[in-house]
C-alpha atoms as a PDB file:
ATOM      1  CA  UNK A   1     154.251 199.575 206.754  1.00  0.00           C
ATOM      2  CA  UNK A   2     152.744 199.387 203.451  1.00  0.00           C
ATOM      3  CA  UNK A   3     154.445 197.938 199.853  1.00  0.00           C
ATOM      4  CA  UNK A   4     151.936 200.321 198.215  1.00  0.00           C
ATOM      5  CA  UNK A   5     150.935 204.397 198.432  1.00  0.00           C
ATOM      6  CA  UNK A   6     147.048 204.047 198.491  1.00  0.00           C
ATOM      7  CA  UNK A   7     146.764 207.893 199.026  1.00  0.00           C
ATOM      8  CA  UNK A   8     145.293 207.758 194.725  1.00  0.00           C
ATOM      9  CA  UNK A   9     142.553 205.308 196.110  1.00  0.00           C
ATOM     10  CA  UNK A  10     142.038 206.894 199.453  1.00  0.00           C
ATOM     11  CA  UNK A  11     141.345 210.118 197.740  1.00  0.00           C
ATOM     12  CA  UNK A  12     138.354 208.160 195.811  1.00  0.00           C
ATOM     13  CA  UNK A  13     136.330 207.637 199.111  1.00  0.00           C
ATOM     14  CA  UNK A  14     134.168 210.805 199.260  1.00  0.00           C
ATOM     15  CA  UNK A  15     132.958 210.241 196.125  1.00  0.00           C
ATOM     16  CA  UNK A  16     132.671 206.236 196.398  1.00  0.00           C
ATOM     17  CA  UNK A  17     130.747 207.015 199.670  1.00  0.00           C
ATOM     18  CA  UNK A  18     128.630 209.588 198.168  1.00  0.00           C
ATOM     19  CA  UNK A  19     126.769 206.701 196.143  1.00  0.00           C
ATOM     20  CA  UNK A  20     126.566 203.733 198.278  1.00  0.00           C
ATOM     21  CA  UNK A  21     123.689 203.284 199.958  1.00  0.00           C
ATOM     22  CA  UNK A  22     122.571 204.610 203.245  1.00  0.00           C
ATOM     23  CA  UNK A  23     123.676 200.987 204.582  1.00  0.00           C
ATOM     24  CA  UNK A  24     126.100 199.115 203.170  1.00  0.00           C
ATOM     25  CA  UNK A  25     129.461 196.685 203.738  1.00  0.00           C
ATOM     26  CA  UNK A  26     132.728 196.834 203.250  1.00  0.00           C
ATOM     27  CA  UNK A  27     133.280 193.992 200.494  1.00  0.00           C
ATOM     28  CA  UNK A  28     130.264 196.232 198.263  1.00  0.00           C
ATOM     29  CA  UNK A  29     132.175 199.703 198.942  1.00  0.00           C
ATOM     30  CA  UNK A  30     135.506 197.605 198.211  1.00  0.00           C
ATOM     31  CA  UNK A  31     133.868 196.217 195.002  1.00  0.00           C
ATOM     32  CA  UNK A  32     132.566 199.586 193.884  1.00  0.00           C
ATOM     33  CA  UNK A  33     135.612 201.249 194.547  1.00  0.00           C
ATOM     34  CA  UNK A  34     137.861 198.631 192.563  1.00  0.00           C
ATOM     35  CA  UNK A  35     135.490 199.085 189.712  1.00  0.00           C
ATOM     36  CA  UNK A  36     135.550 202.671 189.461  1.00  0.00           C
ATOM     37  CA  UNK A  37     139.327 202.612 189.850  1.00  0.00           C
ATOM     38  CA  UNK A  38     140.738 199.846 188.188  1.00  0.00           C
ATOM     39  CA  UNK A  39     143.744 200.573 187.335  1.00  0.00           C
ATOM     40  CA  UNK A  40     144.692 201.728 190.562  1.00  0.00           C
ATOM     41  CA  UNK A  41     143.567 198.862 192.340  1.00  0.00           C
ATOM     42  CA  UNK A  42     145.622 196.645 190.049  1.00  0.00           C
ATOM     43  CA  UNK A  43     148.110 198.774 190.698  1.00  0.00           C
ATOM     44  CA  UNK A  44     148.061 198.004 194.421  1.00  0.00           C
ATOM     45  CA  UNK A  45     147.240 194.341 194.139  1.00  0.00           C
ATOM     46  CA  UNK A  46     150.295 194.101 192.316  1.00  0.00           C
ATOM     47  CA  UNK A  47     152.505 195.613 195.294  1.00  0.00           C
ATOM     48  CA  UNK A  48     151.219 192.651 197.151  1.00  0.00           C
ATOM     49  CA  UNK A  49     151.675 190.169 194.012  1.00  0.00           C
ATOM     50  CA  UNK A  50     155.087 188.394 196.079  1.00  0.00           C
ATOM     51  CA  UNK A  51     154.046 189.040 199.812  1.00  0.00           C
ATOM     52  CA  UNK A  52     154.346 186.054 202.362  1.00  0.00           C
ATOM     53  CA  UNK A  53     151.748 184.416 202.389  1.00  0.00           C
ATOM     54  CA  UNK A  54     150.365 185.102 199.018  1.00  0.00           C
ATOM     55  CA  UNK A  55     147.072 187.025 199.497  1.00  0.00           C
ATOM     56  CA  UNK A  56     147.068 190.032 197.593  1.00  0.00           C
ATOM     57  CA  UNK A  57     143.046 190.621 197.745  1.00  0.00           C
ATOM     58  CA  UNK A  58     142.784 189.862 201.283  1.00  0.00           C
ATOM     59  CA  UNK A  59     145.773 191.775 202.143  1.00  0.00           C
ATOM     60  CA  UNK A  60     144.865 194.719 199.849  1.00  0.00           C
ATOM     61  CA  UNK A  61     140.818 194.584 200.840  1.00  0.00           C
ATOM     62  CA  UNK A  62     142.164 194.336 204.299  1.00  0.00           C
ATOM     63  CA  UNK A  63     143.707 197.747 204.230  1.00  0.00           C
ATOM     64  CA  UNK A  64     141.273 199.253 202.004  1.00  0.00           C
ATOM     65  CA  UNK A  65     138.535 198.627 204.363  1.00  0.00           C
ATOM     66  CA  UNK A  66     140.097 199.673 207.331  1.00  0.00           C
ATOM     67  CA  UNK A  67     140.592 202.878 205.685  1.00  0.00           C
ATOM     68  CA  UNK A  68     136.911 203.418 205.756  1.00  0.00           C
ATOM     69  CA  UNK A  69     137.600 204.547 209.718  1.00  0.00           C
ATOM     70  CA  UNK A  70     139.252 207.591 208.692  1.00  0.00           C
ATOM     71  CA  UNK A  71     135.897 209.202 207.602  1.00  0.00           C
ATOM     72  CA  UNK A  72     133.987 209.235 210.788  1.00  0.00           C
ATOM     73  CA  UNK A  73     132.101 212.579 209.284  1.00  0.00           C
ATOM     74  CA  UNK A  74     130.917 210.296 206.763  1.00  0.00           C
ATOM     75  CA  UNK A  75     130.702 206.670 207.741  1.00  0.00           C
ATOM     76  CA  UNK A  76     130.419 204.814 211.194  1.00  0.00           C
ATOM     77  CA  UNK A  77     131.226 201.232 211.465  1.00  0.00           C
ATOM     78  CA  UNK A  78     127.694 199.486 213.217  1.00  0.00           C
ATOM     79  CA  UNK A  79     128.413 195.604 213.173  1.00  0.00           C
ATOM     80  CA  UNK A  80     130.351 192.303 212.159  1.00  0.00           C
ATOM     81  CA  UNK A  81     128.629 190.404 209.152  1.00  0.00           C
ATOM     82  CA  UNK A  82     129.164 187.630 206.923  1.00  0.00           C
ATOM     83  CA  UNK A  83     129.573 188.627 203.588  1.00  0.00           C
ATOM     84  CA  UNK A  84     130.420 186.986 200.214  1.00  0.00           C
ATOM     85  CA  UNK A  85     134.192 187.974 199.169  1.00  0.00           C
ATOM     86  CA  UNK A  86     135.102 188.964 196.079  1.00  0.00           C
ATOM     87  CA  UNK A  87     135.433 185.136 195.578  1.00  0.00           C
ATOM     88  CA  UNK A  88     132.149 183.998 196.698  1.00  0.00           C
ATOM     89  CA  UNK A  89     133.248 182.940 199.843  1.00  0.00           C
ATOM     90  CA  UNK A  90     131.850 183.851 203.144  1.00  0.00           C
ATOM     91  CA  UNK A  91     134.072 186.149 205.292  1.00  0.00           C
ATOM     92  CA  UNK A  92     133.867 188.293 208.028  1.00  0.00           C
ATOM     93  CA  UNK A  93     133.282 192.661 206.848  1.00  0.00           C
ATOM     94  CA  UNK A  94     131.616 195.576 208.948  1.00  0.00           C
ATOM     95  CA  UNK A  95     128.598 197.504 207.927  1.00  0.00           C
ATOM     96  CA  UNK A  96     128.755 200.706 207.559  1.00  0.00           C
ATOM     97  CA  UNK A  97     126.208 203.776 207.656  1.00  0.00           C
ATOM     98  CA  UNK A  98     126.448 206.828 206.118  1.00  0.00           C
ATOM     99  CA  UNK A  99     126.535 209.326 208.803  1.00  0.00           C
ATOM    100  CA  UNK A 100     123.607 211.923 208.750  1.00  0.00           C
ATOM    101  CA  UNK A 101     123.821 215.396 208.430  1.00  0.00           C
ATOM    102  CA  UNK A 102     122.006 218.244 209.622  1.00  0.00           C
ATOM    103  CA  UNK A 103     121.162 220.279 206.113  1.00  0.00           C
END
C-alpha cells in the first residue's frame, strides 16, 4: 500500500513519454517528470517525509519507475544499467524504449 495517490503524476506519463528520447532510463524520465511536475512530486515526497527507513527519493523514484510497466503500448523495459541518481550516485535503473508504431 501506498502513503500517497500518484494517480496526478501517473496521468503525466503519456505526455512525459512523448518527449524522451527513443532510448532512455528511468532516473532521466524520473528527472523529467519531477521537473515538469513539481509540485506534485513534492507533494509525494512529502507522504514519504517520516517512513522507516527514511528514503523518500528512493522510495518515491522506486514507485514512480515501476509505474513505467503499465504502458507496455508505449514503453518496454530492455536492460539493467548503472545510472547516476538524482544524487550523483551510481544505482541500479532499466532502460526503456519507446515502443514503435505502425503509422
Amino acid at each position: 500500500m501506498t502513503l500517497h495517490n500518484f494517480d496526478a503524476l501517473y496521468s503525466r506519463y503519456p505526455d512525459v513519454i512523448d518527449q524522451m528520447p527513443a532510448s532512455f532510463n528511468s532516473h532521466e524520465f524520473i528527472l523529467r517528470l519531477a521537473q515538469q511536475n513539481q509540485t506534485l512530486y513534492i507533494e509525494a515526497l512529502f507522504s514519504y517525509r517520516n517512513r522507516v527507513p527514511q528514503t523518500p527519493f528512493r522510495t518515491v523514484h522506486g514507485i514512480l519507475a515501476k509505474h513505467l510497466h503499465s504502458y507496455p503500448d508505449l514503453v518496454r523495459e530492455v536492460e539493467s544499467e548503472t545510472s547516476p541518481d538524482i544524487f550523483g550516485n551510481p544505482n541500479q535503473c532499466s532502460r526503456w524504449e519507446k515502443v514503435q508504431t505502425s503509422a
